[in-house]
N, C-alpha and C. Protein backbone atom coordinates (compact mmCIF):
# COMPACT_ATOMS: atom_id res chain seq x y z
N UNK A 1 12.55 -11.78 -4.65
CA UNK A 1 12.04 -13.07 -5.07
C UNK A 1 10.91 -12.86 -6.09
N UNK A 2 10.95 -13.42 -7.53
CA UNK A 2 9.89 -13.22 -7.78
C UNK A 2 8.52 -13.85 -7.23
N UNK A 3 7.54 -13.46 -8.28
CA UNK A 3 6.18 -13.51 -7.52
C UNK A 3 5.80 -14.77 -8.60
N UNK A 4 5.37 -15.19 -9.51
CA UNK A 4 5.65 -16.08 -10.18
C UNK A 4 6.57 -17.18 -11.00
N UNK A 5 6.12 -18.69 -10.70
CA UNK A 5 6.81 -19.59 -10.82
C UNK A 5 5.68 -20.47 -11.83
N UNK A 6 6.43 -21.14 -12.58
CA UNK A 6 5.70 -22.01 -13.89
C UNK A 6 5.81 -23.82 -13.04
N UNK A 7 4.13 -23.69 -13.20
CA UNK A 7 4.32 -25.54 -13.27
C UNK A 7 4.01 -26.16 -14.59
N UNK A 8 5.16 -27.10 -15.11
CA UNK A 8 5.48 -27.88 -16.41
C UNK A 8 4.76 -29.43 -16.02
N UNK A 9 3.49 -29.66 -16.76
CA UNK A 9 3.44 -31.19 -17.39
C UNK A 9 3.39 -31.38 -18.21
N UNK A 10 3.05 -32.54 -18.99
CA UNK A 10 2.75 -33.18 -20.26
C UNK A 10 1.54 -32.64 -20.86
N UNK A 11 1.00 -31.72 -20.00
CA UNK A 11 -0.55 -30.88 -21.19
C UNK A 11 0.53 -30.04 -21.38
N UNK A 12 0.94 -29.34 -20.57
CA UNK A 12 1.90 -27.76 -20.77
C UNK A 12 2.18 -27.04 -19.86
N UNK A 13 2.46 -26.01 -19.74
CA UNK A 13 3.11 -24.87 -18.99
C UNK A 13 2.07 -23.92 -18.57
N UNK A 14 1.92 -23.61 -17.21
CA UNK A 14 1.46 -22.81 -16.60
C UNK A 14 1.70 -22.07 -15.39
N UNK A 15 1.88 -20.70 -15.69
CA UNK A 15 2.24 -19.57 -14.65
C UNK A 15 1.46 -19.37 -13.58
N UNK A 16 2.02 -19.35 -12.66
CA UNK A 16 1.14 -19.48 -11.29
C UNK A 16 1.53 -18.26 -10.72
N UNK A 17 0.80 -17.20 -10.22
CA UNK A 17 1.39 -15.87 -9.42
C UNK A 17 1.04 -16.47 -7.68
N UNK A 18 2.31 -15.85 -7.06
CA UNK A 18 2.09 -15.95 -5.85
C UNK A 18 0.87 -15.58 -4.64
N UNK A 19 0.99 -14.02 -5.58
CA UNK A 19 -0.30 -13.29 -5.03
C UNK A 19 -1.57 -13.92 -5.22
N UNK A 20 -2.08 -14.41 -6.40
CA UNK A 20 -3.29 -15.15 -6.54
C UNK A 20 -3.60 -16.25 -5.75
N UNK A 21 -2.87 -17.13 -5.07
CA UNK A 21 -3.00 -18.31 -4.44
C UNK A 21 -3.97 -17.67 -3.26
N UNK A 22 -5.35 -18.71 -3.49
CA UNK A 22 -6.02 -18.44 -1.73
C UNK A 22 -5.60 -19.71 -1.29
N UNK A 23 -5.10 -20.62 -1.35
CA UNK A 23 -4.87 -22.32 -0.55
C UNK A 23 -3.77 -23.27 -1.26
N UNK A 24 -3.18 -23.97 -0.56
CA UNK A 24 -2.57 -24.61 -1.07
C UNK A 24 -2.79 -26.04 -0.01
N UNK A 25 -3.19 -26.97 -0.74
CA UNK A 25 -3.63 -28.25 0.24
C UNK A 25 -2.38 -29.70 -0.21
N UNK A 26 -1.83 -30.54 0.94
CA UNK A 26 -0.64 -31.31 0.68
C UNK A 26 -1.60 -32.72 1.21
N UNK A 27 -1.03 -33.33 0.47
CA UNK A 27 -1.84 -34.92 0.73
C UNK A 27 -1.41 -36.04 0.01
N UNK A 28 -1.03 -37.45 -0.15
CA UNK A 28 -0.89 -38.43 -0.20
C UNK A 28 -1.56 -39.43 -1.15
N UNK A 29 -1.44 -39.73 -2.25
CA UNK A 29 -2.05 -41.20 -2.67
C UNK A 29 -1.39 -42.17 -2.73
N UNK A 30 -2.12 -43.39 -2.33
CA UNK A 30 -2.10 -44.76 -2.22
C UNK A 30 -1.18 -45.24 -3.74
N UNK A 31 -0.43 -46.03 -3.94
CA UNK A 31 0.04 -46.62 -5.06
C UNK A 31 0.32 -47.58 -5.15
N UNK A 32 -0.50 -48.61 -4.13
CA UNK A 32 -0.25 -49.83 -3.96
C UNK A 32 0.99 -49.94 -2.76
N UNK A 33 2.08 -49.98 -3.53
CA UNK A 33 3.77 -50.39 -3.06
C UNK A 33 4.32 -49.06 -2.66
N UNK A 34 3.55 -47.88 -2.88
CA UNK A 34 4.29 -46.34 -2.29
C UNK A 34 2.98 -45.48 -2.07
N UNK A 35 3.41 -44.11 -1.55
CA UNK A 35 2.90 -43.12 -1.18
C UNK A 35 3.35 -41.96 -2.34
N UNK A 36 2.57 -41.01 -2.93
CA UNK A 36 3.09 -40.10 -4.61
C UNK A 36 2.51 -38.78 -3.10
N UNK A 37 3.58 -38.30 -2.89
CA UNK A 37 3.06 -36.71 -2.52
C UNK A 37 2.28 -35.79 -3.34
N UNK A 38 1.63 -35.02 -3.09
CA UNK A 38 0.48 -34.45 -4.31
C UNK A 38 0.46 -33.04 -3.52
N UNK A 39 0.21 -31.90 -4.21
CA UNK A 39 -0.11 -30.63 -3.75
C UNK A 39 -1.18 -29.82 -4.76
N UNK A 40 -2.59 -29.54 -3.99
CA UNK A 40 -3.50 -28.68 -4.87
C UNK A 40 -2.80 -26.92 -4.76
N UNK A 41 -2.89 -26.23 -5.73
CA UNK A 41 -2.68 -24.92 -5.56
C UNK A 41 -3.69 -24.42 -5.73
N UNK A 42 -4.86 -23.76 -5.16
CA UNK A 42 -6.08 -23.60 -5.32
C UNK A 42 -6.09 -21.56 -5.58
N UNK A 43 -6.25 -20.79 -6.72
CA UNK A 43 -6.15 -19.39 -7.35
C UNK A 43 -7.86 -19.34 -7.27
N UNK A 44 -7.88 -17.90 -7.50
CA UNK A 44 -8.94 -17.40 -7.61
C UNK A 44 -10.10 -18.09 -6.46
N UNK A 45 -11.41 -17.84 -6.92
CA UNK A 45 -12.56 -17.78 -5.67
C UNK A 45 -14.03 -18.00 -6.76
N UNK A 46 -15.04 -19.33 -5.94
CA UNK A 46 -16.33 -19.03 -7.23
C UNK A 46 -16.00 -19.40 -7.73
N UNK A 47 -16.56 -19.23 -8.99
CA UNK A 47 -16.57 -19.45 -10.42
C UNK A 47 -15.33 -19.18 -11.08
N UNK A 48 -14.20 -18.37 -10.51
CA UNK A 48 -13.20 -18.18 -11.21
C UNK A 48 -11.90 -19.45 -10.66
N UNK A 49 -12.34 -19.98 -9.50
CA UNK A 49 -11.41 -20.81 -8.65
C UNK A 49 -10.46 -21.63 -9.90
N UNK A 50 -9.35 -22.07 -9.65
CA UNK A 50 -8.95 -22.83 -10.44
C UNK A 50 -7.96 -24.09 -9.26
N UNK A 51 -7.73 -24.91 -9.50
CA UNK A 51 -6.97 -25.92 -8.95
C UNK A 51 -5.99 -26.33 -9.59
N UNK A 52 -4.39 -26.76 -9.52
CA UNK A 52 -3.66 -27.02 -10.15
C UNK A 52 -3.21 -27.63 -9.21
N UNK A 53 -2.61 -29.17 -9.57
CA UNK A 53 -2.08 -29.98 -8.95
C UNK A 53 -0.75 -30.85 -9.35
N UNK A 54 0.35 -30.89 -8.64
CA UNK A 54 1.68 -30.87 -8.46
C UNK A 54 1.86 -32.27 -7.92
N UNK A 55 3.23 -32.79 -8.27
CA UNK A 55 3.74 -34.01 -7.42
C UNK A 55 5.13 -34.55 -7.26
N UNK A 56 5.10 -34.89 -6.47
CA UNK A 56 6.46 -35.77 -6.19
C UNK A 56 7.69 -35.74 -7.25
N UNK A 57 6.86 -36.37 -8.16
CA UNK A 57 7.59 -37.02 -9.61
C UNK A 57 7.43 -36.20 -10.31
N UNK A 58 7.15 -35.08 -10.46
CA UNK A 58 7.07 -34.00 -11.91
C UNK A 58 8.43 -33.29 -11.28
N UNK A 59 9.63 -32.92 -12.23
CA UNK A 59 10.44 -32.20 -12.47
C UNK A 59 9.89 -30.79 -11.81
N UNK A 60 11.04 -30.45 -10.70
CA UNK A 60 10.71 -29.28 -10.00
C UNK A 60 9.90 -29.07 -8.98
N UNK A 61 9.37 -30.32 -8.16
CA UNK A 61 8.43 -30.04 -7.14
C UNK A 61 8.79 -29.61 -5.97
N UNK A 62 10.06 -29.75 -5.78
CA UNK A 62 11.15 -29.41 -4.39
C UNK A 62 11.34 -27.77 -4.66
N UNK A 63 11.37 -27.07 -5.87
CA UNK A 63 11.81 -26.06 -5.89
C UNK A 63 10.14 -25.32 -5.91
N UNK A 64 9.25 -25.77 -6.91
CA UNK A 64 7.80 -24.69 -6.36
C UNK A 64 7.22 -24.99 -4.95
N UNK A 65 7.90 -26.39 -4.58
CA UNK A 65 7.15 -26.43 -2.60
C UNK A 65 8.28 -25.57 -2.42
N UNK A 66 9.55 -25.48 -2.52
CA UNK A 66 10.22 -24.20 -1.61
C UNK A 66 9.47 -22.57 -2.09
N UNK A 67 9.11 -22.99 -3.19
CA UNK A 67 8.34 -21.35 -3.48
C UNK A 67 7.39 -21.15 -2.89
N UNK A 68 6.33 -21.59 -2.74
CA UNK A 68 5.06 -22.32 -1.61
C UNK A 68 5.48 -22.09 0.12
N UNK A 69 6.38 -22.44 -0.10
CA UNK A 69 6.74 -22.13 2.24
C UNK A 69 6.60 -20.86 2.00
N UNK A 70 7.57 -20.30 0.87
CA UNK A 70 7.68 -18.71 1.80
C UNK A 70 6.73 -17.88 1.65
N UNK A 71 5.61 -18.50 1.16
CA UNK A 71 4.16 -17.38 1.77
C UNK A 71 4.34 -17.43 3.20
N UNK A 72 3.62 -16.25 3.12
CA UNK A 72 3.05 -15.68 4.94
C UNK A 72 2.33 -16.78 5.57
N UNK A 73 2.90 -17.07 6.42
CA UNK A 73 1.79 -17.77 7.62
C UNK A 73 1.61 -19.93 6.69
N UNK A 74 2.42 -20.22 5.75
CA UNK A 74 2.44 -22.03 5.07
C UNK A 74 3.31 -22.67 6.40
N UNK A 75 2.26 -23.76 6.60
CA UNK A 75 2.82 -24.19 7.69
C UNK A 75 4.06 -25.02 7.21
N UNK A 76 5.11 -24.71 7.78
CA UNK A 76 6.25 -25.41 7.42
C UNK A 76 6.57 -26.80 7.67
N UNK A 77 5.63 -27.07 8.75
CA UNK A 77 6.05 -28.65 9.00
C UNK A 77 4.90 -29.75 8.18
N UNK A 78 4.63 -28.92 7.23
CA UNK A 78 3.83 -29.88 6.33
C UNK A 78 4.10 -31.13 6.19
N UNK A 79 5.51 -31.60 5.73
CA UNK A 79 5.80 -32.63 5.41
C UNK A 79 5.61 -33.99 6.59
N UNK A 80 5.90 -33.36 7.67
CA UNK A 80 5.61 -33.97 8.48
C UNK A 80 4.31 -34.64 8.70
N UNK A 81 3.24 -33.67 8.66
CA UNK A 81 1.93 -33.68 8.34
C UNK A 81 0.87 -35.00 7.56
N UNK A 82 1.89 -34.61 6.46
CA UNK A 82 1.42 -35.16 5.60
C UNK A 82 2.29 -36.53 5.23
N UNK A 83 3.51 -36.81 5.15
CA UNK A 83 3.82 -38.38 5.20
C UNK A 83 3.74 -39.17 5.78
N UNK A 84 3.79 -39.07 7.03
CA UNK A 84 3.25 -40.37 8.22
C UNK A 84 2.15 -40.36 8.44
N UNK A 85 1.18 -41.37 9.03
CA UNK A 85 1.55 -42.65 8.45
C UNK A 85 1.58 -42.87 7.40
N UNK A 86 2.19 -44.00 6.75
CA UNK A 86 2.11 -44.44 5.52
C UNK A 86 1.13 -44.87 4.85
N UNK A 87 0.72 -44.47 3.91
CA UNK A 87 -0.55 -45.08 2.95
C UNK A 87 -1.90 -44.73 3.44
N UNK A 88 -1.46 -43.35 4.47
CA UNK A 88 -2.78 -42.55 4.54
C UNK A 88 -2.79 -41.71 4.05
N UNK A 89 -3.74 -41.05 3.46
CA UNK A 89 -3.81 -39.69 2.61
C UNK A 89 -3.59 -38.48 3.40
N UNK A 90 -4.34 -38.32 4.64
CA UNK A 90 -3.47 -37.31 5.63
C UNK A 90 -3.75 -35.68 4.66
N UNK A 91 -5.02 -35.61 4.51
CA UNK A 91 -4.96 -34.69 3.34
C UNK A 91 -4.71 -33.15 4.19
N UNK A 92 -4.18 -32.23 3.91
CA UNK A 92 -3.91 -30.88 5.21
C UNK A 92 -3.84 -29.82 4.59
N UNK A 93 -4.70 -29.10 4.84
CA UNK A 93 -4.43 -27.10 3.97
C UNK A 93 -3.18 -26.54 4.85
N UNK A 94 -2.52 -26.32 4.12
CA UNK A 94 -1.02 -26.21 4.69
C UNK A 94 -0.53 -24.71 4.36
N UNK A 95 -1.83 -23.68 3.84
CA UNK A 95 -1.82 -22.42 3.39
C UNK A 95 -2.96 -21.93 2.93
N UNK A 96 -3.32 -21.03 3.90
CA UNK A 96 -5.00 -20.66 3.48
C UNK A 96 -4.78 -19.17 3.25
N UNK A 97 -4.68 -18.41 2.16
CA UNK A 97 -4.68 -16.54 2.30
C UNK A 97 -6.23 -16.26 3.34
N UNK A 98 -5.51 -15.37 4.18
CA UNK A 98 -6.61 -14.73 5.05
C UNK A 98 -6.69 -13.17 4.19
N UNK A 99 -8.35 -13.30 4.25
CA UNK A 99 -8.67 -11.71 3.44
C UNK A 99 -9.43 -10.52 4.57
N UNK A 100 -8.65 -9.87 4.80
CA UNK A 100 -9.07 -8.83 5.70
C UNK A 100 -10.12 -7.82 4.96
């Protein structure tokens, strides 16, 4: 499997390595009439931290959340987690790298 996967928006394209991820957090916004699934990918640590955030509606989110489970130890029943109830944000770190 590789180790990097690209997330595509409307700024541009960016390579995400697997190994770099310390967190990945799944959570919910309000849209009035729906719920937009949202995922932070949180790289690096400090000053170098970066956040990149994913959704529902961007082309490919089913395939980088399937890239996302198969880290070590992502809780798989995220979804669960995180969609019910409705029109709560339910925000959940659903993948934290532990550093020995």
């Amino acid at each position: 499997m590789l180790s990097v996967f690209a997330i595509v928006t409307a700024k541009g394209t960016d390579a995400v390595s697997l190994d770099e991820i310390s967190a990945v957090v799944a959570y919910k916004l309000d849209e009035i009439t729906t719920d937009l699934v949202c995922c932070d990918i949180v790289t690096g640590v400090g000053d170098g931290e970066q956040i990149r955030t994913i959704h529902e509606e961007l082309p490919g989110f089913d395939l980088a959340m399937a890239r996302l489970e198969a880290l070590p130890a992502f809780n798989q029943m995220w979804r669960d987690d995180v969609i019910l109830p409705s029109f709560a944000t339910n925000r959940k770190t659903v993948y934290s790298r532990t550093v020995a």
